[in-house]
Protein backbone atom coordinates (compact mmCIF):
# COMPACT_ATOMS: atom_id res chain seq x y z
CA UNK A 1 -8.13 -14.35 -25.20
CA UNK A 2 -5.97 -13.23 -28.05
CA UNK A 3 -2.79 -11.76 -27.57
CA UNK A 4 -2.50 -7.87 -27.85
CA UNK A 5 1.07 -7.32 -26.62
CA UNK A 6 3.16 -4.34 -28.83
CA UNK A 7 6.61 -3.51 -28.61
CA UNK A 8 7.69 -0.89 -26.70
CA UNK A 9 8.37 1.23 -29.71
CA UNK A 10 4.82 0.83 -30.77
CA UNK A 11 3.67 1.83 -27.46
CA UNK A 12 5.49 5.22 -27.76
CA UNK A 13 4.50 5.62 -30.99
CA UNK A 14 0.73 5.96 -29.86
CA UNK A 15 1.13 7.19 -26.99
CA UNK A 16 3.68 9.96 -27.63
CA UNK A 17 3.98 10.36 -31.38
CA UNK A 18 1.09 12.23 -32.17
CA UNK A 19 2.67 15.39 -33.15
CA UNK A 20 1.26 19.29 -32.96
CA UNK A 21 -1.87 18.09 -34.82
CA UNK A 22 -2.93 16.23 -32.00
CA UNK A 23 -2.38 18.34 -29.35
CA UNK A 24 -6.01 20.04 -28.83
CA UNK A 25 -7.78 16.20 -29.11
CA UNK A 26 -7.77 14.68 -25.19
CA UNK A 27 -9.70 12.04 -26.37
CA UNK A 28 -9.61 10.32 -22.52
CA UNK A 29 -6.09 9.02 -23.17
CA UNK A 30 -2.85 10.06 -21.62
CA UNK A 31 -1.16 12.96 -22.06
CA UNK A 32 1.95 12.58 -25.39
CA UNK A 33 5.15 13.16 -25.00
CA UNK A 34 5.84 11.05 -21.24
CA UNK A 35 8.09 8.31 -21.22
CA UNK A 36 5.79 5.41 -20.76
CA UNK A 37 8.55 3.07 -19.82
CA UNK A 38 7.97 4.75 -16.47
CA UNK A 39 4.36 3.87 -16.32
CA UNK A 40 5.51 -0.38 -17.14
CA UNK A 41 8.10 -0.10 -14.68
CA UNK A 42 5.38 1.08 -12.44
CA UNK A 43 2.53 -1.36 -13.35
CA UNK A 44 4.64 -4.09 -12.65
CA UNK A 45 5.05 -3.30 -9.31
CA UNK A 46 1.07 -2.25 -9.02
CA UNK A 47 -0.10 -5.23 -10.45
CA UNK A 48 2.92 -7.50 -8.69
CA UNK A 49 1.10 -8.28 -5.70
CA UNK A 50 -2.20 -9.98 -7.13
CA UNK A 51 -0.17 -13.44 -7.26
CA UNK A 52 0.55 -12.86 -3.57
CA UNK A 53 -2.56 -12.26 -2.45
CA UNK A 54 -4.65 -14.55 -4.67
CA UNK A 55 -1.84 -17.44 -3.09
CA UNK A 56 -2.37 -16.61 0.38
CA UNK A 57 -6.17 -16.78 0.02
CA UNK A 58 -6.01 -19.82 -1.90
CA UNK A 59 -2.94 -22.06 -1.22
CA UNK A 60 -2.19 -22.13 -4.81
CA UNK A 61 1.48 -21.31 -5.80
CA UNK A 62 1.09 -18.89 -8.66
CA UNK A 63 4.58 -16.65 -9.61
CA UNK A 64 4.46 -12.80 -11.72
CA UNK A 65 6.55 -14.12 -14.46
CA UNK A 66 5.76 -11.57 -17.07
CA UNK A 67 3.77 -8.28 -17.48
CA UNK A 68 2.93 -6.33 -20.61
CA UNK A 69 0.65 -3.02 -21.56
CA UNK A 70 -0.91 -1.93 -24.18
CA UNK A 71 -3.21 0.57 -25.78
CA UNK A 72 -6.75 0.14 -26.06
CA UNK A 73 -9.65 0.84 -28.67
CA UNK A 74 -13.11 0.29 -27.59
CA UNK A 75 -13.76 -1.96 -30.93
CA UNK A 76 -11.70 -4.45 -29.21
CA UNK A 77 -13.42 -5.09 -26.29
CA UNK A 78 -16.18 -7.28 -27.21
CA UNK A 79 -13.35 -9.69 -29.31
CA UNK A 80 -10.99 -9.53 -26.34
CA UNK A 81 -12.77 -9.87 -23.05
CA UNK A 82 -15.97 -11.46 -23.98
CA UNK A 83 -15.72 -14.11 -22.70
CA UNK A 84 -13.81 -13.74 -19.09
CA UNK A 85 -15.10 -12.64 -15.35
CA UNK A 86 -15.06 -8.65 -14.90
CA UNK A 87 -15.04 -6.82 -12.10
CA UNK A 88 -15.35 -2.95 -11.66
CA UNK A 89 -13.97 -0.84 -9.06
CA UNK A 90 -14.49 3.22 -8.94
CA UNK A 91 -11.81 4.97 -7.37
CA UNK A 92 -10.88 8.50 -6.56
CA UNK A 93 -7.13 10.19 -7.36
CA UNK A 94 -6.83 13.75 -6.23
CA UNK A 95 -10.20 13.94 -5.89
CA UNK A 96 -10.68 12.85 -9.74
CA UNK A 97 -13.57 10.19 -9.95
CA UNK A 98 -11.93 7.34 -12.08
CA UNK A 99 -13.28 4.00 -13.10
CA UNK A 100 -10.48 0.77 -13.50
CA UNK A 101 -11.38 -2.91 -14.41
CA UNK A 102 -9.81 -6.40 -13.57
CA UNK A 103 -10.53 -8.83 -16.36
CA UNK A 104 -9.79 -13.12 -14.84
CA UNK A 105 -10.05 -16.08 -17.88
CA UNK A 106 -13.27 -17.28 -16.97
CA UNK A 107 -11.88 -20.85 -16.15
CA UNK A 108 -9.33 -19.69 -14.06
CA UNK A 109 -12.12 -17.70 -12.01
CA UNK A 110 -14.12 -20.75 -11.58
CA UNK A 111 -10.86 -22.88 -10.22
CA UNK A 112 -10.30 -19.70 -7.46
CA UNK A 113 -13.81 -19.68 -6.58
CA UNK A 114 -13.87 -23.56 -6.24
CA UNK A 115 -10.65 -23.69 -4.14
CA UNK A 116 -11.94 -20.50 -1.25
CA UNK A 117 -15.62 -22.79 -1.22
CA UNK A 118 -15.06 -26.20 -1.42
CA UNK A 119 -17.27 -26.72 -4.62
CA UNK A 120 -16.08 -28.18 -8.07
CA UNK A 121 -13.84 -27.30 -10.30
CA UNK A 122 -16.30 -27.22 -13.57
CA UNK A 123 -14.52 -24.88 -16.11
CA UNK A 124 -18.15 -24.82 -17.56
CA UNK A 125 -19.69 -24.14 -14.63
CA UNK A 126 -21.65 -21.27 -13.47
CA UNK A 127 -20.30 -18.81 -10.53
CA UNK A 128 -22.92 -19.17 -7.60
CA UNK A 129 -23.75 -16.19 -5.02
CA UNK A 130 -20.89 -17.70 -2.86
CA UNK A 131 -18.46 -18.45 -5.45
CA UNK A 132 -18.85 -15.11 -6.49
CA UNK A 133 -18.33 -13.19 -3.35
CA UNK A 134 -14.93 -14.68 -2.71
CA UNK A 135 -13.73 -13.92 -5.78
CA UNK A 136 -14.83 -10.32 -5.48
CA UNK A 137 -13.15 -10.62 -1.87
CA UNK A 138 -10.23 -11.92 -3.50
CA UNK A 139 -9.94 -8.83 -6.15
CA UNK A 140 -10.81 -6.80 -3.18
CA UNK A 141 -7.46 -7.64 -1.31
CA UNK A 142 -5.86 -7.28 -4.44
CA UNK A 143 -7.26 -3.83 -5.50
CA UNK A 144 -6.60 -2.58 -1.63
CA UNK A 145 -3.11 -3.44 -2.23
CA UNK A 146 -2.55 -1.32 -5.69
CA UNK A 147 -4.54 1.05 -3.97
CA UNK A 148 -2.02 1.60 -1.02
CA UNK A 149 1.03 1.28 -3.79
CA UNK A 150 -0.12 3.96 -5.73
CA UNK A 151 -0.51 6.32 -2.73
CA UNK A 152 2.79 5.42 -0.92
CA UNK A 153 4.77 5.71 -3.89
CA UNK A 154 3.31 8.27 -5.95
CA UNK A 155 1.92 9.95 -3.47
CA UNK A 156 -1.47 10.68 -4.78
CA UNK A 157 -4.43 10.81 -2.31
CA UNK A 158 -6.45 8.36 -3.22
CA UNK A 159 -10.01 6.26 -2.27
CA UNK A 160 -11.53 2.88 -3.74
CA UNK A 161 -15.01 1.99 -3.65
CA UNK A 162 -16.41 -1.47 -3.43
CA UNK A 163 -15.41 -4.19 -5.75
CA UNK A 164 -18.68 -4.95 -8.17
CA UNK A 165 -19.39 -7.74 -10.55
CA UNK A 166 -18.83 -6.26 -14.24
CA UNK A 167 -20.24 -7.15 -17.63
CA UNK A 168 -18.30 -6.85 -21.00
CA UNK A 169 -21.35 -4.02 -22.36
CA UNK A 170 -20.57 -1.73 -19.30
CA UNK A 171 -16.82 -1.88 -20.10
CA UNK A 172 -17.80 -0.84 -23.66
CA UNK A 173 -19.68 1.62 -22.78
CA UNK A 174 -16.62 2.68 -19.92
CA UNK A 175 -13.59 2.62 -22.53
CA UNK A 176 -12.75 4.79 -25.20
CA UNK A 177 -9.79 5.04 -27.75
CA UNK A 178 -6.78 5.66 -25.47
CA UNK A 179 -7.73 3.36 -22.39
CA UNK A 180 -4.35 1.10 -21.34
CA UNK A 181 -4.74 -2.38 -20.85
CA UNK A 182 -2.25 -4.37 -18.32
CA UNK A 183 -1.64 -7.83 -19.19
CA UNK A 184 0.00 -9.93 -16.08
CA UNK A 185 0.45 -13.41 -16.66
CA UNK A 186 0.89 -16.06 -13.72
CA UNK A 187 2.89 -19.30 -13.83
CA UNK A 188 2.98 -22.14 -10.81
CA UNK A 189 5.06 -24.76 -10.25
CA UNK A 190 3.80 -27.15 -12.50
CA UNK A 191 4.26 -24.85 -15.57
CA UNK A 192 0.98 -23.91 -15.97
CA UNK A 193 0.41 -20.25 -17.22
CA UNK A 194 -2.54 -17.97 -16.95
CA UNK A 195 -3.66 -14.03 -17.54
CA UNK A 196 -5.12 -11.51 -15.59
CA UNK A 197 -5.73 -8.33 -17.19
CA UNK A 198 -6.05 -4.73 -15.87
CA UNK A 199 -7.88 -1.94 -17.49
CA UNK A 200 -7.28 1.85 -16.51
CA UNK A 201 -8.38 4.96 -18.35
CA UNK A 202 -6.22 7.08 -20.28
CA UNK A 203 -6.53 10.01 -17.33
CA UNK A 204 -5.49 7.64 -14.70
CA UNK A 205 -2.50 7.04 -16.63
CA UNK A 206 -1.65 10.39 -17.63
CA UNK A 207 -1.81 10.68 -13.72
CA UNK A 208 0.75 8.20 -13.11
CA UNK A 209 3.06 9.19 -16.03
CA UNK A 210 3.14 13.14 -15.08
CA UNK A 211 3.30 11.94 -11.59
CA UNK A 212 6.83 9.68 -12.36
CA UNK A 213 8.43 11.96 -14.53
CA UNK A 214 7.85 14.93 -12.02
CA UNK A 215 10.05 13.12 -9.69
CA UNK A 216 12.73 12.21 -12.38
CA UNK A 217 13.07 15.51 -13.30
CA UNK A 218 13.39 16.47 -9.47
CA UNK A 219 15.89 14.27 -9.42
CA UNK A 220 17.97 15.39 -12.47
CA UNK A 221 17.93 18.91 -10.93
CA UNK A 222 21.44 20.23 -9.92
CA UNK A 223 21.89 20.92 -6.01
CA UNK A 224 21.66 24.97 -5.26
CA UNK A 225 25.20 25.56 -4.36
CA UNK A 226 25.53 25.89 -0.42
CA UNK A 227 25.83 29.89 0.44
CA UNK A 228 28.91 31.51 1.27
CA UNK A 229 29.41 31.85 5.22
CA UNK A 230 28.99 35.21 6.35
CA UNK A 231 32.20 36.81 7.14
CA UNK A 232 33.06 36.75 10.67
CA UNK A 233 31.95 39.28 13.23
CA UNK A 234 34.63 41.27 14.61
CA UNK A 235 34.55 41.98 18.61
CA UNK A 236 31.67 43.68 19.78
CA UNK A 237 33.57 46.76 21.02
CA UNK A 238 35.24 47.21 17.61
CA UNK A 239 32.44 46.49 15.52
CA UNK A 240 29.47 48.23 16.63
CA UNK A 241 28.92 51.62 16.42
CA UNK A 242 27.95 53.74 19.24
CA UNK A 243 24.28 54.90 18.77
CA UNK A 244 23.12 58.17 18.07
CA UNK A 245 20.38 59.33 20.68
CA UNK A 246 17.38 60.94 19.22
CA UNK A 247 17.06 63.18 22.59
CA UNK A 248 18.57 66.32 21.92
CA UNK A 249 22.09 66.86 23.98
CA UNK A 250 22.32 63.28 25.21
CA UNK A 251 25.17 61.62 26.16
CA UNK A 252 26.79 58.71 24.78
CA UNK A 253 25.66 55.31 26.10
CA UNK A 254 28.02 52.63 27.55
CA UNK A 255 27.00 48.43 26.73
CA UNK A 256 28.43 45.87 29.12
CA UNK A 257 27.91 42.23 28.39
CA UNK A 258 25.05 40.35 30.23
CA UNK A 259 26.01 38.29 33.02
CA UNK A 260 24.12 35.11 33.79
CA UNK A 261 23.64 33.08 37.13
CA UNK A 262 24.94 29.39 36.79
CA UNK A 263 21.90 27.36 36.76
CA UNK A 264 21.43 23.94 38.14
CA UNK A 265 19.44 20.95 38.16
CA UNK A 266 16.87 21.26 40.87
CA UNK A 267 13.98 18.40 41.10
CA UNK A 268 11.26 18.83 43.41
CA UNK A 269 9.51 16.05 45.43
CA UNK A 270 6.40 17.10 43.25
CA UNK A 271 8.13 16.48 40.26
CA UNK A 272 8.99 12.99 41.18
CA UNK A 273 5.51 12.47 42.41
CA UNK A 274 4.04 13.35 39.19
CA UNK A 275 5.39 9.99 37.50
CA UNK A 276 2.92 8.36 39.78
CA UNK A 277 0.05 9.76 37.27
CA UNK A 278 1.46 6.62 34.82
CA UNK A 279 0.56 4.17 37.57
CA UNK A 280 -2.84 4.58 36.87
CA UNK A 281 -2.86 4.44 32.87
CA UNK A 282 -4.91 0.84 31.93
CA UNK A 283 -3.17 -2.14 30.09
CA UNK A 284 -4.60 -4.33 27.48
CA UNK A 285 -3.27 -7.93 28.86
CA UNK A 286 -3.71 -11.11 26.31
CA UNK A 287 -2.34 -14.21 26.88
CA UNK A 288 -1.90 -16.27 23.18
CA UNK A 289 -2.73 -19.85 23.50
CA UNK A 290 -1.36 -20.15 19.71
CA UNK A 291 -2.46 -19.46 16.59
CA UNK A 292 -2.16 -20.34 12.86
CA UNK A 293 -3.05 -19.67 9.09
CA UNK A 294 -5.83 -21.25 7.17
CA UNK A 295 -7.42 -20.70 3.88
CA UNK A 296 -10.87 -19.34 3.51
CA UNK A 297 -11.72 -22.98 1.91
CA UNK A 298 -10.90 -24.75 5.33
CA UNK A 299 -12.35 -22.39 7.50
CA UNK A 300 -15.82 -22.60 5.03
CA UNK A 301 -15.64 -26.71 5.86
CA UNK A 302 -15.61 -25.84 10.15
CA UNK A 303 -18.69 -27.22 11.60
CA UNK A 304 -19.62 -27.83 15.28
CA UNK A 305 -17.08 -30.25 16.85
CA UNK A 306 -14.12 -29.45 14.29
CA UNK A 307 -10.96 -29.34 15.36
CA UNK A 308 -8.02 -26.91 14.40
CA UNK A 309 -4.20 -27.58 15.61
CA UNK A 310 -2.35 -24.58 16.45
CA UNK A 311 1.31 -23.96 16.30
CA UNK A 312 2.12 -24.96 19.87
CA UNK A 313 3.07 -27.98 20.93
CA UNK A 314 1.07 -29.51 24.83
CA UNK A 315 2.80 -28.21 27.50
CA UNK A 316 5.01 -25.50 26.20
CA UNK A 317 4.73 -22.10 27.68
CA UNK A 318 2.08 -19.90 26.48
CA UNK A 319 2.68 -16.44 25.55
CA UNK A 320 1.62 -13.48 27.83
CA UNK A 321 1.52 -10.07 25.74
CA UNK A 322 0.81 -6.11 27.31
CA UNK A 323 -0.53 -4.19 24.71
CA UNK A 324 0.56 -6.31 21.81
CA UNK A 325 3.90 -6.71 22.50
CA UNK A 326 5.34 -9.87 23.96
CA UNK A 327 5.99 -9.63 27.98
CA UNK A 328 6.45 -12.88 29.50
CA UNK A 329 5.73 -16.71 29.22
CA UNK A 330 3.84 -18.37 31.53
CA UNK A 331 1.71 -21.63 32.22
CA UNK A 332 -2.31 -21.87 32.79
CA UNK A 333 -3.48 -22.26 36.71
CA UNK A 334 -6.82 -22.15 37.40
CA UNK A 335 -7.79 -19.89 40.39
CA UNK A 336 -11.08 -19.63 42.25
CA UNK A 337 -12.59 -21.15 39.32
CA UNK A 338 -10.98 -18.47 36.78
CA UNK A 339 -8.42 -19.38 34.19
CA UNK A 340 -5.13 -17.54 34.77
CA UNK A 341 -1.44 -17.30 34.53
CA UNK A 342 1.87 -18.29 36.21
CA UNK A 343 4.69 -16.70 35.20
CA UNK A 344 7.70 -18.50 34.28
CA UNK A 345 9.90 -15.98 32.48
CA UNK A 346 9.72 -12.74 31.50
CA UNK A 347 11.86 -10.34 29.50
CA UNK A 348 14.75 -8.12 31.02
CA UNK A 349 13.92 -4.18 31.20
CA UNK A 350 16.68 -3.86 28.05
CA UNK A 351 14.69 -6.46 25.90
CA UNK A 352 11.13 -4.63 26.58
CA UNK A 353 12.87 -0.86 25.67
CA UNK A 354 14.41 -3.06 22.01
CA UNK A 355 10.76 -3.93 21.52
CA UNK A 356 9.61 -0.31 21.10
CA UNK A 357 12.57 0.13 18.84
């Protein structure tokens, strides 16, 4: 994959630089004159999360250590991406139908597929049906995360579609002159580097770009000065003027202040009684044996009579939880043939109210 990376002054250029003459030709790219650092800033944080979710899936140890944009001209798709794994996602923004692409290095594909199934790490290999549904599950999590992102911190409404296996002629038929291409690249522990690549249209950006620099300029706006108190009123016999009656020879009328009884606290027996009605109101009661966190590669290898070791050691107290929050500990009793539960602590009334906190 050859390296398309421009300085940020290049970027700018493109995007921003194009002057009066360009202003009637949309052209499906973003909008000129936007800061675009905004939008790098941003994608970094979008795109952030795809080393997090590909580790947890996978066990591997992969680290964000750099990410870069770029423009986009359809010529270069064919030289650029021809040879790696694409996926397709449609999404809606503000009920805008958009289309965005994830691009993997074919070989590093392959090694994700191989370490969610169990099969071989070929670099040459072919994706089977399975090896290809985990990795569409594993730019699924990925995509549901940039999803969410986008909405909580642009706030832009916004809904994905399913994650679909891609090929390089329906991206070239997809992009046009003005499409941005994201560039993340992921290092582990050992020093080992690869890309991922993200391609969004030139609307989507436009979106994100109008969408940041919105906010900065609601930011940059001075306060309104707070309004002057209004002066204060003067007694009510001095200030208020006596009223003029519209009945014909009336006299003038005389205002007295209202006087109020003291009221007091006064609860009923039915009032009490009616905190009886939560009595009744059902529980969901779970008692947690343990639990623990496995990759999809073990949990593919399970067969009949496998075992799995859970993060409890024998004999310590299980855990006894009322609605999904933790209640008590306890120890397993059988009675009349049923599992169930002794209790052998359980939290103070203060320590239940702090877990609703």
């Amino acid at each position: 994959m050859a390296d398309i990376g421009l300085t940020q002054e290049e970027i700018d250029a493109m995007l921003g630089g194009g002057g009066a003459d360009d202003a009637g030709d949309s052209g499906g790219g973003p909008p000129s004159g936007l800061d675009t650092r905004a939008l790098a800033d941003l994608e970094r944080e979008l795109l952030g999360s795809i080393a997090d979710v590909m580790n947890a899936m996978t066990g591997f140890d992969y680290r964000v250590s750099n990410v870069e944009y770029a423009t986009l001209a359809a010529s270069e798709i064919h030289d650029l991406l021809g040879d790696d794994i694409i996926f397709k996602s449609g999404i809606t923004v503000d009920k805008q139908a958009l289309t965005h692409y994830y691009v993997y290095d074919a070989a590093f594909a392959r090694s994700i597929a191989a370490a969610l199934t169990g099969g071989d790490d070929d670099p040459e290999a072919e994706l089977n049906e399975m090896q290809e549904s985990a990795l569409i599950e594993v730019v699924s999590q990925a995509n549901g995360s940039y999803m969410t992102m986008i909405s909580g911190q642009l706030k832009l409404s916004t809904n994905a579609e399913a994650i679909a296996r891609g090929d390089i002629d329906g991206l070239s038929g997809d992009v046009v002159d003005g499409h941005l291409i994201s560039t993340i690249t992921l290092e582990n522990s050992a020093g080992s580097a690869v890309m991922i690549r993200h391609v969004v249209s030139g609307e989507l950006a436009g979106m994100f770009m109008k969408k940041l620099n919105g906010e900065e300029e609601a930011r940059q706006q001075p306060a309104p000065a707070a309004a002057a108190p209004p002066p204060a009123a003067a007694p009510m016999q001095q200030q208020m003027p006596q009223p003029q009656s519209s009945i014909p020879n009336a006299g003038t009328t005389e205002y007295q202040p209202a006087q109020f009884s003291q009221i007091t606290e006064h609860r009923t027996s039915a009032d009490i009684s009616n905190l009886d009605i939560l009595l009744d109101v059902p529980l969901q009661v779970t008692v947690e044996l343990g639990k623990t966190q496995l990759p999809i590669r073990t949990i593919l290898e399970y067969s009949q009579g496998s075992l799995i070791s859970l993060d409890k050691l024998a004999g310590e107290p299980i855990d006894l939880l009322v609605n999904g929050k933790y209640f008590a500990k306890g120890e397993v009793v059988v009675i009349d043939e049923n599992f169930g539960v002794r209790i052998t602590s359980i939290l103070s009334p203060a320590d239940r109210l702090a877990q609703l906190s």
